[in-house]
Protein backbone atom coordinates (compact mmCIF):
# COMPACT_ATOMS: atom_id res chain seq x y z
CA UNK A 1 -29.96 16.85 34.05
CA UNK A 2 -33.27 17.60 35.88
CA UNK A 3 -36.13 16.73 34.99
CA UNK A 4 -40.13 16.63 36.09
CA UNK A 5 -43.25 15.58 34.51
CA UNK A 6 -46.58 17.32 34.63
CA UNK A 7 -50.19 14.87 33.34
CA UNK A 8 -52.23 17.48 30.94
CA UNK A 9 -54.44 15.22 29.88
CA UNK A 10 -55.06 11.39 29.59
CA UNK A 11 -53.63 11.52 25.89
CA UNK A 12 -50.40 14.56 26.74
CA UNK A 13 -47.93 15.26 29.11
CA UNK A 14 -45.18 18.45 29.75
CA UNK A 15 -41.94 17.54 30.60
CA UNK A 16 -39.68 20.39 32.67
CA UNK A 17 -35.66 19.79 31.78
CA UNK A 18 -32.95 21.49 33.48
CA UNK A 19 -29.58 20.80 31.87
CA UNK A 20 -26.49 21.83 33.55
CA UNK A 21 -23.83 23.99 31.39
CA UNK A 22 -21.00 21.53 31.82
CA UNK A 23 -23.48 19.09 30.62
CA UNK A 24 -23.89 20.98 26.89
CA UNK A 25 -20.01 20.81 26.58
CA UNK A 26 -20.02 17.54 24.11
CA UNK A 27 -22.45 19.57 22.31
CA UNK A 28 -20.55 22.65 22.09
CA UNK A 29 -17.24 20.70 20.88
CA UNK A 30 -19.10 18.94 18.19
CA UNK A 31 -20.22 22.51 17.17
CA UNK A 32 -17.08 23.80 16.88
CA UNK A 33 -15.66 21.08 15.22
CA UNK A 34 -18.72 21.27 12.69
CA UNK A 35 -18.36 24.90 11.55
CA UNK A 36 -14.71 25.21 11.82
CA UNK A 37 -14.63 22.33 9.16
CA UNK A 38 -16.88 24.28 7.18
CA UNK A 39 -15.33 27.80 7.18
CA UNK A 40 -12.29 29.31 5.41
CA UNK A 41 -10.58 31.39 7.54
CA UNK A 42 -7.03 33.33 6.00
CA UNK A 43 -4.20 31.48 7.83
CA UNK A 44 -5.92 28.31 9.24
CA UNK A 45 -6.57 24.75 7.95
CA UNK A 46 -10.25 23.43 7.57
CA UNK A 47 -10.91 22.04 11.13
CA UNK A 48 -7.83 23.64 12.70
CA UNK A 49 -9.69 27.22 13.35
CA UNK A 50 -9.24 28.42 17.36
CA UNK A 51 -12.35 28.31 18.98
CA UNK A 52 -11.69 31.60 19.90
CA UNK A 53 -11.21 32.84 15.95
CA UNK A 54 -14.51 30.81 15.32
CA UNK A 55 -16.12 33.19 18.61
CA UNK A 56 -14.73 35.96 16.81
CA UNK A 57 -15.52 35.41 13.09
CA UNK A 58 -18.96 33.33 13.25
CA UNK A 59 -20.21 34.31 16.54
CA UNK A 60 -20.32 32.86 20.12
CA UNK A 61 -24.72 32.97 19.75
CA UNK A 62 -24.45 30.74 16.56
CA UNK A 63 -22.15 27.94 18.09
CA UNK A 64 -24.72 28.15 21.16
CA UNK A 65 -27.88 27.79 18.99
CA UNK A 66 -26.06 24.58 17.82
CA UNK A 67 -25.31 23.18 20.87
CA UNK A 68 -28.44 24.23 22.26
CA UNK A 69 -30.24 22.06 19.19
CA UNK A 70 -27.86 19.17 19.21
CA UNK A 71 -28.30 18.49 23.20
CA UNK A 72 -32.94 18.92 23.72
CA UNK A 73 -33.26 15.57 21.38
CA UNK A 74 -30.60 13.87 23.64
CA UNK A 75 -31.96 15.06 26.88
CA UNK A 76 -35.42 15.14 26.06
CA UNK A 77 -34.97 11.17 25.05
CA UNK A 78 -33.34 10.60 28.42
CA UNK A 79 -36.31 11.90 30.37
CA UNK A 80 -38.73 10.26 28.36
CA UNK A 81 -36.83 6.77 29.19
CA UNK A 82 -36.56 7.96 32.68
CA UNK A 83 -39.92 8.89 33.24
CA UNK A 84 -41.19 6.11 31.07
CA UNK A 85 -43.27 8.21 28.79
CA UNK A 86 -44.84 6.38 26.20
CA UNK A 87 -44.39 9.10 23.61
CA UNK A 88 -46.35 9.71 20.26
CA UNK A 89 -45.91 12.11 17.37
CA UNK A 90 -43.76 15.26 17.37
CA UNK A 91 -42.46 16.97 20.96
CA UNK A 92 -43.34 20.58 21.34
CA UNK A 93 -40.62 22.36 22.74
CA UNK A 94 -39.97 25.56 24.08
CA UNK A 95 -36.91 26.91 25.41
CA UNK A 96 -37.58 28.88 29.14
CA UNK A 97 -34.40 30.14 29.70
CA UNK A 98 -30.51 30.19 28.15
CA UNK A 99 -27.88 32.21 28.59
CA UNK A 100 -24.25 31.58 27.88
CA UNK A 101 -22.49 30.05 31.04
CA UNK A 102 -26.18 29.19 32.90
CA UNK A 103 -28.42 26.33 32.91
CA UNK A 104 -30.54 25.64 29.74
CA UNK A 105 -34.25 24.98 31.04
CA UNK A 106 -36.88 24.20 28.44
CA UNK A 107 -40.28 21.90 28.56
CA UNK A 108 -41.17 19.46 26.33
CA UNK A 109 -45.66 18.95 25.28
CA UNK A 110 -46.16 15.08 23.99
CA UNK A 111 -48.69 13.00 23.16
CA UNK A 112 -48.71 9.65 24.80
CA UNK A 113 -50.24 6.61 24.72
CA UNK A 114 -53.24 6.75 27.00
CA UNK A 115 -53.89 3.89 29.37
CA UNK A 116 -56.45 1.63 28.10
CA UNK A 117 -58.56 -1.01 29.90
CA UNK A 118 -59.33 -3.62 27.48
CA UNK A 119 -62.38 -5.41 27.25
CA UNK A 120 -62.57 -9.07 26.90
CA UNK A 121 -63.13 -9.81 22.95
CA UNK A 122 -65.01 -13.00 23.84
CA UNK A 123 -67.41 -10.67 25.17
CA UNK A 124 -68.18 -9.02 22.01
CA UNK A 125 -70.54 -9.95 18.97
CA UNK A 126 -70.98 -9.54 15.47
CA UNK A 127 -73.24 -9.11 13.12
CA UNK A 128 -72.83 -9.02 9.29
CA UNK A 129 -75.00 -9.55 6.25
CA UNK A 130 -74.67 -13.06 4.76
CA UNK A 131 -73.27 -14.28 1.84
CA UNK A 132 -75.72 -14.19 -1.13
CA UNK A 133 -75.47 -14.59 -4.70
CA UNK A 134 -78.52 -14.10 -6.64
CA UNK A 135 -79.32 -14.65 -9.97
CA UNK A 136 -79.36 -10.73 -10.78
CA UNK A 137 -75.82 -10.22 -9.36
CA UNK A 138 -74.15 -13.32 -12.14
CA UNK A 139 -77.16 -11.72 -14.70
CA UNK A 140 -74.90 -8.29 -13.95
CA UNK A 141 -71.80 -9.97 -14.67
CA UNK A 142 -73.10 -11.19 -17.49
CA UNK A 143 -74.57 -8.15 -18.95
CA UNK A 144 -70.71 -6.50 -18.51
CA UNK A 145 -69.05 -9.40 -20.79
CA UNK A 146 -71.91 -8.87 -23.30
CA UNK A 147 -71.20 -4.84 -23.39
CA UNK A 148 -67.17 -5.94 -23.41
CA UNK A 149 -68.28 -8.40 -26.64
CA UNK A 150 -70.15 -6.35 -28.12
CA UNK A 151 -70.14 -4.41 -31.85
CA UNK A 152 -71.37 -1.36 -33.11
CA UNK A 153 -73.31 -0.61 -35.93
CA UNK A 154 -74.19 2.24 -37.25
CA UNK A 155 -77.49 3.62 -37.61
CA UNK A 156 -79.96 6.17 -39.42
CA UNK A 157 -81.56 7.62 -36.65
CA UNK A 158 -81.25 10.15 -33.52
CA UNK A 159 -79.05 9.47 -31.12
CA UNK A 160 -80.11 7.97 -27.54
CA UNK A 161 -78.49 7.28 -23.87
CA UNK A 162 -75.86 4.63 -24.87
CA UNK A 163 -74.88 5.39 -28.48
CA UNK A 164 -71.81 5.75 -29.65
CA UNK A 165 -71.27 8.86 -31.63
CA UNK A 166 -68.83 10.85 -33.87
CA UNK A 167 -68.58 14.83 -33.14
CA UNK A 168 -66.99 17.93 -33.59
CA UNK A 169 -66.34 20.73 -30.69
CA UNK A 170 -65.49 23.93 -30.10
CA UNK A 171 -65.70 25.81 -26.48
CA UNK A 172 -65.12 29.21 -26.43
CA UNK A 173 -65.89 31.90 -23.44
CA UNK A 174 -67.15 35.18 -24.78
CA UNK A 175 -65.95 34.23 -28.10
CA UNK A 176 -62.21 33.25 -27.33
CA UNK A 177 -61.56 29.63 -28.14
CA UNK A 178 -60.74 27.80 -25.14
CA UNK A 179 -57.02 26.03 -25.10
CA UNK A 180 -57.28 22.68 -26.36
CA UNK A 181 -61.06 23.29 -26.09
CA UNK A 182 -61.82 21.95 -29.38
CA UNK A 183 -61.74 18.18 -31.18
CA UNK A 184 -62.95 16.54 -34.64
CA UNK A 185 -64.33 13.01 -35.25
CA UNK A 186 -64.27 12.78 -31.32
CA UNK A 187 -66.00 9.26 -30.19
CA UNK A 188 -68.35 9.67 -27.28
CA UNK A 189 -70.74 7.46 -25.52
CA UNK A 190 -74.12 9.33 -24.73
CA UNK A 191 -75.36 9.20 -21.30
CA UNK A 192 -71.59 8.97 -19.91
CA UNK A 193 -71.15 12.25 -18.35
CA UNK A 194 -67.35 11.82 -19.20
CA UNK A 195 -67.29 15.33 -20.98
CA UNK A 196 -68.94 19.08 -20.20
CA UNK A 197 -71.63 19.09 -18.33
CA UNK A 198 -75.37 19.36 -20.86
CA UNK A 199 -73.36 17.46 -23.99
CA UNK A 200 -75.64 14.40 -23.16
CA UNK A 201 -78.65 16.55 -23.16
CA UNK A 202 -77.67 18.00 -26.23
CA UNK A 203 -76.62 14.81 -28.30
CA UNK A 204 -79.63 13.14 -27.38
CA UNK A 205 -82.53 13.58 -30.28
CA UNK A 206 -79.60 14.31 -32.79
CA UNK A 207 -79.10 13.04 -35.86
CA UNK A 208 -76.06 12.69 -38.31
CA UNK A 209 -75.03 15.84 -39.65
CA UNK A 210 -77.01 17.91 -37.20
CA UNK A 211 -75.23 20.95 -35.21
CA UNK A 212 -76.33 23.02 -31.83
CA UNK A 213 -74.50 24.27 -29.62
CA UNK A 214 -75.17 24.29 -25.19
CA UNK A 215 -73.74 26.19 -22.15
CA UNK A 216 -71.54 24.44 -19.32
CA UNK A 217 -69.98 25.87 -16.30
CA UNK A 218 -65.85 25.58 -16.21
CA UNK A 219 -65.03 24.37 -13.37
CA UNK A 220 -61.23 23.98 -13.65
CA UNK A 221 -58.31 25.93 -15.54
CA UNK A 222 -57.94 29.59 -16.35
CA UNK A 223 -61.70 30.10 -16.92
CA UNK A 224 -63.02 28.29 -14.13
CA UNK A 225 -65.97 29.78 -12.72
CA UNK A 226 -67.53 30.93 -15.97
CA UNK A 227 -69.64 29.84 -18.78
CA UNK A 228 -68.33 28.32 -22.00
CA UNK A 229 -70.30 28.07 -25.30
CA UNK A 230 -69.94 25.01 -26.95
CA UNK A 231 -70.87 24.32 -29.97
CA UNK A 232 -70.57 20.40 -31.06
CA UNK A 233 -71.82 18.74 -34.63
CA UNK A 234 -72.90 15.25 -35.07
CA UNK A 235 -71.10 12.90 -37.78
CA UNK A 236 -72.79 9.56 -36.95
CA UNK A 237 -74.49 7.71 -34.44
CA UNK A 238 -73.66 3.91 -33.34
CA UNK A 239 -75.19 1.20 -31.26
CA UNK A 240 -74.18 -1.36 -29.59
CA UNK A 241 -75.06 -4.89 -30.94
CA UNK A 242 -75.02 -6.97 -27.73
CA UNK A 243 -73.91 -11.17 -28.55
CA UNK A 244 -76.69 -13.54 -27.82
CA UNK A 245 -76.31 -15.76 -24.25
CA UNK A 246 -75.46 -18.65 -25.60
CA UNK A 247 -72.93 -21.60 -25.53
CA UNK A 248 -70.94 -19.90 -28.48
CA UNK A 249 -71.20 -16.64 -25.99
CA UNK A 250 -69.31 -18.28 -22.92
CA UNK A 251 -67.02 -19.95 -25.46
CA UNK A 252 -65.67 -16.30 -26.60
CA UNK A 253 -65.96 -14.94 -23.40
CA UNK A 254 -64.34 -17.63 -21.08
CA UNK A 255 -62.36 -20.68 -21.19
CA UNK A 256 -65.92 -22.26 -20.84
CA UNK A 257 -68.31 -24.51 -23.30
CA UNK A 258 -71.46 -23.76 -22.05
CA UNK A 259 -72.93 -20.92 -20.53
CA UNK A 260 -74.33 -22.53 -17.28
CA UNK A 261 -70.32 -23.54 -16.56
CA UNK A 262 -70.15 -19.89 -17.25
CA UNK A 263 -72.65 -18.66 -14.86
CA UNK A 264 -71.40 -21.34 -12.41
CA UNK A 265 -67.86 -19.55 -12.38
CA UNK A 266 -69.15 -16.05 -11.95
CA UNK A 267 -71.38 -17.12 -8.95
CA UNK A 268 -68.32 -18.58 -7.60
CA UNK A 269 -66.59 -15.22 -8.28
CA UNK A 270 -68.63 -13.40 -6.73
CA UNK A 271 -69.33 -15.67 -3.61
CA UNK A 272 -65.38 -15.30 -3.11
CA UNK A 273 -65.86 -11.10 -2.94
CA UNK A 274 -69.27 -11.18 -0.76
CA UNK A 275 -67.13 -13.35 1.66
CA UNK A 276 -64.22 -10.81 1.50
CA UNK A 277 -66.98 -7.63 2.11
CA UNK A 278 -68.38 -10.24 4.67
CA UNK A 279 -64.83 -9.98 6.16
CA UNK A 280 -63.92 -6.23 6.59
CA UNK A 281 -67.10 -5.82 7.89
CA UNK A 282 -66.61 -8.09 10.44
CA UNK A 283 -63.08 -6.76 11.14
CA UNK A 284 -64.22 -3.19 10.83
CA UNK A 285 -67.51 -3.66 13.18
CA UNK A 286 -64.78 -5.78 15.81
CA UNK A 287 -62.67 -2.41 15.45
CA UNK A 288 -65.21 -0.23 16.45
CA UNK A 289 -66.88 -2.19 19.11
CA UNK A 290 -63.68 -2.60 21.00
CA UNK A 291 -62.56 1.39 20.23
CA UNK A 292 -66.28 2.21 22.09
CA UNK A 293 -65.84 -0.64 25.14
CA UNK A 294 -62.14 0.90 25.39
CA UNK A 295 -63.38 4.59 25.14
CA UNK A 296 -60.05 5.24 23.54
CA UNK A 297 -59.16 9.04 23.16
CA UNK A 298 -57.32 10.29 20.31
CA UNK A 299 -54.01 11.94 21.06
CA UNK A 300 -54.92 15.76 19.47
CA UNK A 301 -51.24 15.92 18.52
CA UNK A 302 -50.69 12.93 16.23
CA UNK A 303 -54.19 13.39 14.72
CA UNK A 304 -53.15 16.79 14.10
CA UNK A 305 -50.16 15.76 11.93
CA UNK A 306 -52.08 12.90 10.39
CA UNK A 307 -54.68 15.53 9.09
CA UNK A 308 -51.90 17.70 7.84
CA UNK A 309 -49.75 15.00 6.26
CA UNK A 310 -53.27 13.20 4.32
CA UNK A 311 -54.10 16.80 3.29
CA UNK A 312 -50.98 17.58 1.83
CA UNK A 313 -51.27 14.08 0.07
CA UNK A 314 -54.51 15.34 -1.29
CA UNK A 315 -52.93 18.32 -2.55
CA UNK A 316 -49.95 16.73 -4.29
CA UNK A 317 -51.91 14.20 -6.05
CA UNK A 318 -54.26 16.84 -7.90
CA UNK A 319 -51.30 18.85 -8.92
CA UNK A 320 -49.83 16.02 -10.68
CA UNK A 321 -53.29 15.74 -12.49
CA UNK A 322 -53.16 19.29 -13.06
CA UNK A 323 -55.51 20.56 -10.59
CA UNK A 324 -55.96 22.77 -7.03
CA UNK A 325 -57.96 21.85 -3.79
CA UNK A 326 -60.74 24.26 -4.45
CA UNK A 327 -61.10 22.58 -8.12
CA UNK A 328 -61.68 19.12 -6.24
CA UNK A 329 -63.90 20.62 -3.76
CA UNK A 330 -66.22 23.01 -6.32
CA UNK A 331 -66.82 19.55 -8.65
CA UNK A 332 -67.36 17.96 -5.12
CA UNK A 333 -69.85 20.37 -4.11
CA UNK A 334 -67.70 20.46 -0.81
CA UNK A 335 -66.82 22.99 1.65
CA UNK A 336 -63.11 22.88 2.90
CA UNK A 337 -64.74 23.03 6.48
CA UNK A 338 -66.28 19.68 5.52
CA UNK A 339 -62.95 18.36 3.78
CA UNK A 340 -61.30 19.40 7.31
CA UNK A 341 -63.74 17.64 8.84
CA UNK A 342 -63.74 14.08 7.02
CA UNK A 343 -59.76 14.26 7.11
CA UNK A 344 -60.16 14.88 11.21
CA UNK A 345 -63.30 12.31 11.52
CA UNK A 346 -60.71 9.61 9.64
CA UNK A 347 -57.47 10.27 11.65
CA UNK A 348 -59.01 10.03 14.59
CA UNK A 349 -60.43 6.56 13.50
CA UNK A 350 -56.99 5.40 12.37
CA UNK A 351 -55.30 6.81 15.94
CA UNK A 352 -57.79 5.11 17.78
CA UNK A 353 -57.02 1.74 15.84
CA UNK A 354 -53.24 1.77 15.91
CA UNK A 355 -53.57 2.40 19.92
CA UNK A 356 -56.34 -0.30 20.36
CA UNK A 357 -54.64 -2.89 17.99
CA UNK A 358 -50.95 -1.89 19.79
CA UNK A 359 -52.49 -2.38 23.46
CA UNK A 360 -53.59 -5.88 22.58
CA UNK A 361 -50.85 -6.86 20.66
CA UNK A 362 -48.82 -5.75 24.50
CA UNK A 363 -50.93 -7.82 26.19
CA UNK A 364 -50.40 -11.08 24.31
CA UNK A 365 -46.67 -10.38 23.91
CA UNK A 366 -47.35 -10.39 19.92
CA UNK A 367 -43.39 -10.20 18.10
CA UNK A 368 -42.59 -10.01 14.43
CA UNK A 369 -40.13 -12.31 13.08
CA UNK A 370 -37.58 -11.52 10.25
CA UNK A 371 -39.32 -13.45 8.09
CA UNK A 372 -42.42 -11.94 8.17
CA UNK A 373 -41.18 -8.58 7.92
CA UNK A 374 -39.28 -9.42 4.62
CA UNK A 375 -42.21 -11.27 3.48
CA UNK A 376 -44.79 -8.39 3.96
CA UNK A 377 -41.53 -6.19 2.22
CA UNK A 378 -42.20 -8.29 -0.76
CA UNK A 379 -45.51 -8.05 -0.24
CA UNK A 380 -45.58 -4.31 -0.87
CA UNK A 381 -42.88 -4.07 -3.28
CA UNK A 382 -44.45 -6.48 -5.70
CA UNK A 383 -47.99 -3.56 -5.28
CA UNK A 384 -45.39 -0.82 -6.07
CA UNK A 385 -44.10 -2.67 -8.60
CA UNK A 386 -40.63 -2.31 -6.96
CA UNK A 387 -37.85 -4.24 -6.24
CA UNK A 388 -38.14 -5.31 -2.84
CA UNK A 389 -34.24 -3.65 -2.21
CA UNK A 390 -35.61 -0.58 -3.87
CA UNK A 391 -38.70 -0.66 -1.71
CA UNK A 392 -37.00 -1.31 1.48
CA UNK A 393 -34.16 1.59 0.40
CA UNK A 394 -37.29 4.03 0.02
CA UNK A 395 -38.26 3.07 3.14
CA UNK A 396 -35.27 3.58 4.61
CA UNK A 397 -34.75 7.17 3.27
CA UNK A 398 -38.16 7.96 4.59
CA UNK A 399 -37.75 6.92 8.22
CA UNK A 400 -40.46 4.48 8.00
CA UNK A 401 -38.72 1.17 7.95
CA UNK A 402 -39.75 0.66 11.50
CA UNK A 403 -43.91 1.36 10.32
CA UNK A 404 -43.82 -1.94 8.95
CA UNK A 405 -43.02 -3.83 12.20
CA UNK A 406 -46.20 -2.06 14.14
CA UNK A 407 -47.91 -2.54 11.35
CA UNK A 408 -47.40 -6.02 10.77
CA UNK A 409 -48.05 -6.75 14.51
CA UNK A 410 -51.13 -5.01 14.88
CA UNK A 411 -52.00 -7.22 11.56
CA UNK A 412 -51.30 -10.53 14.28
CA UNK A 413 -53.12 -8.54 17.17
CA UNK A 414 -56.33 -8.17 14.63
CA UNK A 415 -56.17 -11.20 13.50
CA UNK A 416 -56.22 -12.79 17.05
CA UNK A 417 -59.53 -10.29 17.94
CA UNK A 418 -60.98 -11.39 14.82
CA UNK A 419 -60.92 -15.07 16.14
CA UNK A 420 -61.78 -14.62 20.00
CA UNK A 421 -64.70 -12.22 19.00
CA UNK A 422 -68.56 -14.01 17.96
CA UNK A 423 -69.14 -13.56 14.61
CA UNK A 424 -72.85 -14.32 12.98
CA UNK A 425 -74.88 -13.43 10.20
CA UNK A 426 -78.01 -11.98 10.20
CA UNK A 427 -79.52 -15.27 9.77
CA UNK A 428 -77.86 -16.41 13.01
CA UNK A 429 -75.37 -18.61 11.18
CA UNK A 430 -71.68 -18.70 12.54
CA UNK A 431 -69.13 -17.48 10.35
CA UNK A 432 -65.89 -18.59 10.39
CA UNK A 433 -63.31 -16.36 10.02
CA UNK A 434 -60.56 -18.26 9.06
CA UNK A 435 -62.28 -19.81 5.75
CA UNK A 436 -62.82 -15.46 5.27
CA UNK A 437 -59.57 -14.82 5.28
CA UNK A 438 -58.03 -17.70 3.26
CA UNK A 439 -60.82 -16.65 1.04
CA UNK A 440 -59.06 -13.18 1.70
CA UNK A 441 -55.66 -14.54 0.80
CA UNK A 442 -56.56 -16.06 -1.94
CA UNK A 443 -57.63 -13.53 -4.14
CA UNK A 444 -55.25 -10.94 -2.78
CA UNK A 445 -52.72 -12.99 -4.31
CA UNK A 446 -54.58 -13.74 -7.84
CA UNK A 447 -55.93 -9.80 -7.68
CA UNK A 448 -53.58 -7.80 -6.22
CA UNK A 449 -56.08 -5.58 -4.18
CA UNK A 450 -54.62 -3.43 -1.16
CA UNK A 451 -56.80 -4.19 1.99
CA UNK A 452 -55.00 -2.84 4.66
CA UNK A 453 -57.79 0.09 5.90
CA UNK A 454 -56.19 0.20 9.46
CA UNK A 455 -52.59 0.30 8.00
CA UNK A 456 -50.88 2.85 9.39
CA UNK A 457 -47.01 4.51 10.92
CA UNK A 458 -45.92 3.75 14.26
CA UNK A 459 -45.23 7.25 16.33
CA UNK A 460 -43.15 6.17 18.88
């Protein structure tokens, strides 16, 4: 085998391959061997078929075509190692020139890692927002236990933003009745926006046993696009009796006596998730600095398939709700240009980490042990709610068993930035990073949030 290697651009290369004939013969043995098990031929046993029969019968082009598939992965991977090309993503290849009995030539386009000159994370600094909790963000907090507390009563008068109401309705488009378009006794908060578009406008002023009827734009199902006509009558109208802030309050609310032990538990609540936010803003700000010092490019290739993998993500996940793309995108008010370009925009991001996170984690020699692979296997089953041997078996049938190692390292290689990088608050205050991420840790494990923004496969 032959090969050469031609620079295209910081982030691809071409390889040129020249592999003898003689050298495809392996390759052209396990072909035959493969079809001639597979074929009934009159008068010969299932892997006992004459080449020449096989020639004869299945064709001399179609064993080719196998051998010809079976050997570019093999040679292609010995170039790469011989060349030492740091490959990414999928190979492009294109077959220059076969014939039976000659040389098979063919090149090979790849993304590859670009060479990156890393700055000096000592050098860089910070700046994040600091951690405060004022009295309107526990007065919030609060407010939601009150509205999870509280009763409704019903009332004699017309109905307002916040209500809770009884109704009746029936769309219809040019006087068909929509499927499953109407409901009885239906409860609805006003001022939600949960339902068609103008109910809220046309519930509010209402009282019990009052009728109208509004128009709202479909923008989903077999009507979508036009105008229904719904008509919707009101049976009663509720409000919400909120509970007094009192002692008696934080004693049905919380395992507390008194509501200042209350308030002093929410404010340490939400002191815990200000210091996470302080956190992956710090990590996310460390990202970017570094990407911009580096002046990393993104491999066009792997971003390419990133885009086309998220998007068909996208699209798999609204047809298990039911729904297309262009439904998403009309109640969006989005363009699919703009869709594109948000899906491109955040690939790119996500390249540029994984090479920037990968480049330092080569430079301090960062490894992965067993044990923290199986841990952060655990990890991720327990979010799936999986069996970790399930979880690792999906893995395995994916091809992605290997993603966890990069992505566990570049976890270590972040980790390491985080603490060599300055880190201050807007009030010039230091902030420690590892207090943010036991603070991290801590209610990961109590919450069960997913953090892991820069999370992402390895391409090699």
């Amino acid at each position: 085998m032959k090969s050469t290697v031609e620079t295209l651009s910081p982030t691809r290369v071409r390889l040129a391959i020249e592999v003898p004939f003689d050298e495809l013969q392996p390759s052209l043995q396990k072909a035959y061997r493969e079809i001639g098990s597979q074929v009934n031929i009159p008068g010969f046993r299932k892997g006992k078929v004459p080449t020449a029969v096989i020639d004869q019968r299945i064709g001399r082009s179609t064993i080719l075509t196998e051998a010809v598939q079976d050997t570019i992965p093999i040679q292609l991977r010995a170039a790469v190692i011989e060349h030492e090309v740091r490959m990414l993503g999928r190979p492009e290849v294109d077959i220059t020139d076969f014939a039976d009995g000659q040389p098979l030539k063919f090149t090979a386009e790849v993304d590859v890692r670009p060479e990156i000159t890393l700055p000096d994370p000592a050098t860089v600094e910070v700046t994040v927002d600091p951690v405060v909790v004022a009295d309107e963000d526990i007065d919030a907090r609060i407010r939601s236990l009150q509205l999870r507390f509280a009763t409704l009563k019903t009332v004699e008068r017309p109905a307002a933003d916040g209500d809770f109401v009884q109704i009746d309705l029936a769309a219809t488009v040019d006087g068909t009745e929509l499927p499953g378009g109407s409901t009885t006794n239906f409860s609805y908060e006003v001022g939600s926006a949960s339902l068609f578009p103008g109910l809220d406008d046309a519930l509010v002023g209402m009282s019990s046993g009052d009728a109208g009827s509004f128009s709202s734009p479909l923008t989903a199902g077999d009507y979508a696009g036009q105008d229904a006509e719904i008509a919707v009558t009101l049976r009663s109208v509720k409000e919400r009796e909120m509970p007094a802030v009192d002692d008696d309050f934080a004693q049905l609310a919380s395992e507390f006596d008194t509501v200042d032990e209350l308030r002093a538990d929410l404010a340490n609540g939400i002191g815990r998730v200000k210091k996470m936010e302080q956190l992956y803003s710090a990590r996310d700000k460390t990202v970017d600095a570094l990407i911009e010092a580096a002046d990393i490019p993104a491999p066009e290739g792997v971003v390419k398939d990133q885009v086309s993998s998220q998007r068909q993500a996208v699209v798999d996940q609204l047809e298990r709700m039911g729904a297309t793309l262009q439904d998403y995108l009309s109640s969006a008010d989005r363009s699919e240009e703009e869709f594109e370009a948000d899906l491109v925009k955040e690939a790119e991001t996500r390249v540029r980490t994984q090479l920037l996170l990968d480049a330092y984690a080569d430079e301090r020699e960062l490894s992965v042990t067993e044990d923290e692979y199986m841990h952060e296997v655990v990890h991720r089953a327990q979010r799936a709610g999986m069996s970790p041997q399930q979880y690792y078996d999906q893995m395995v049938r994916a091809g992605v068993e290997a993603s966890v190692f990069a992505d566990i390292r570049r976890g270590k290689a972040l980790s390491a930035l985080l603490e060599a990088v300055s880190i201050k608050d807007t009030d010039g205050a230091v902030v420690s990073v590892a207090d943010l991420q036991d603070t991290g840790h801590d209610h990961d494990d109590h919450e069960g949030h997913d953090h892991d923004d820069h999370e992402g496969h390895d391409h090699d």
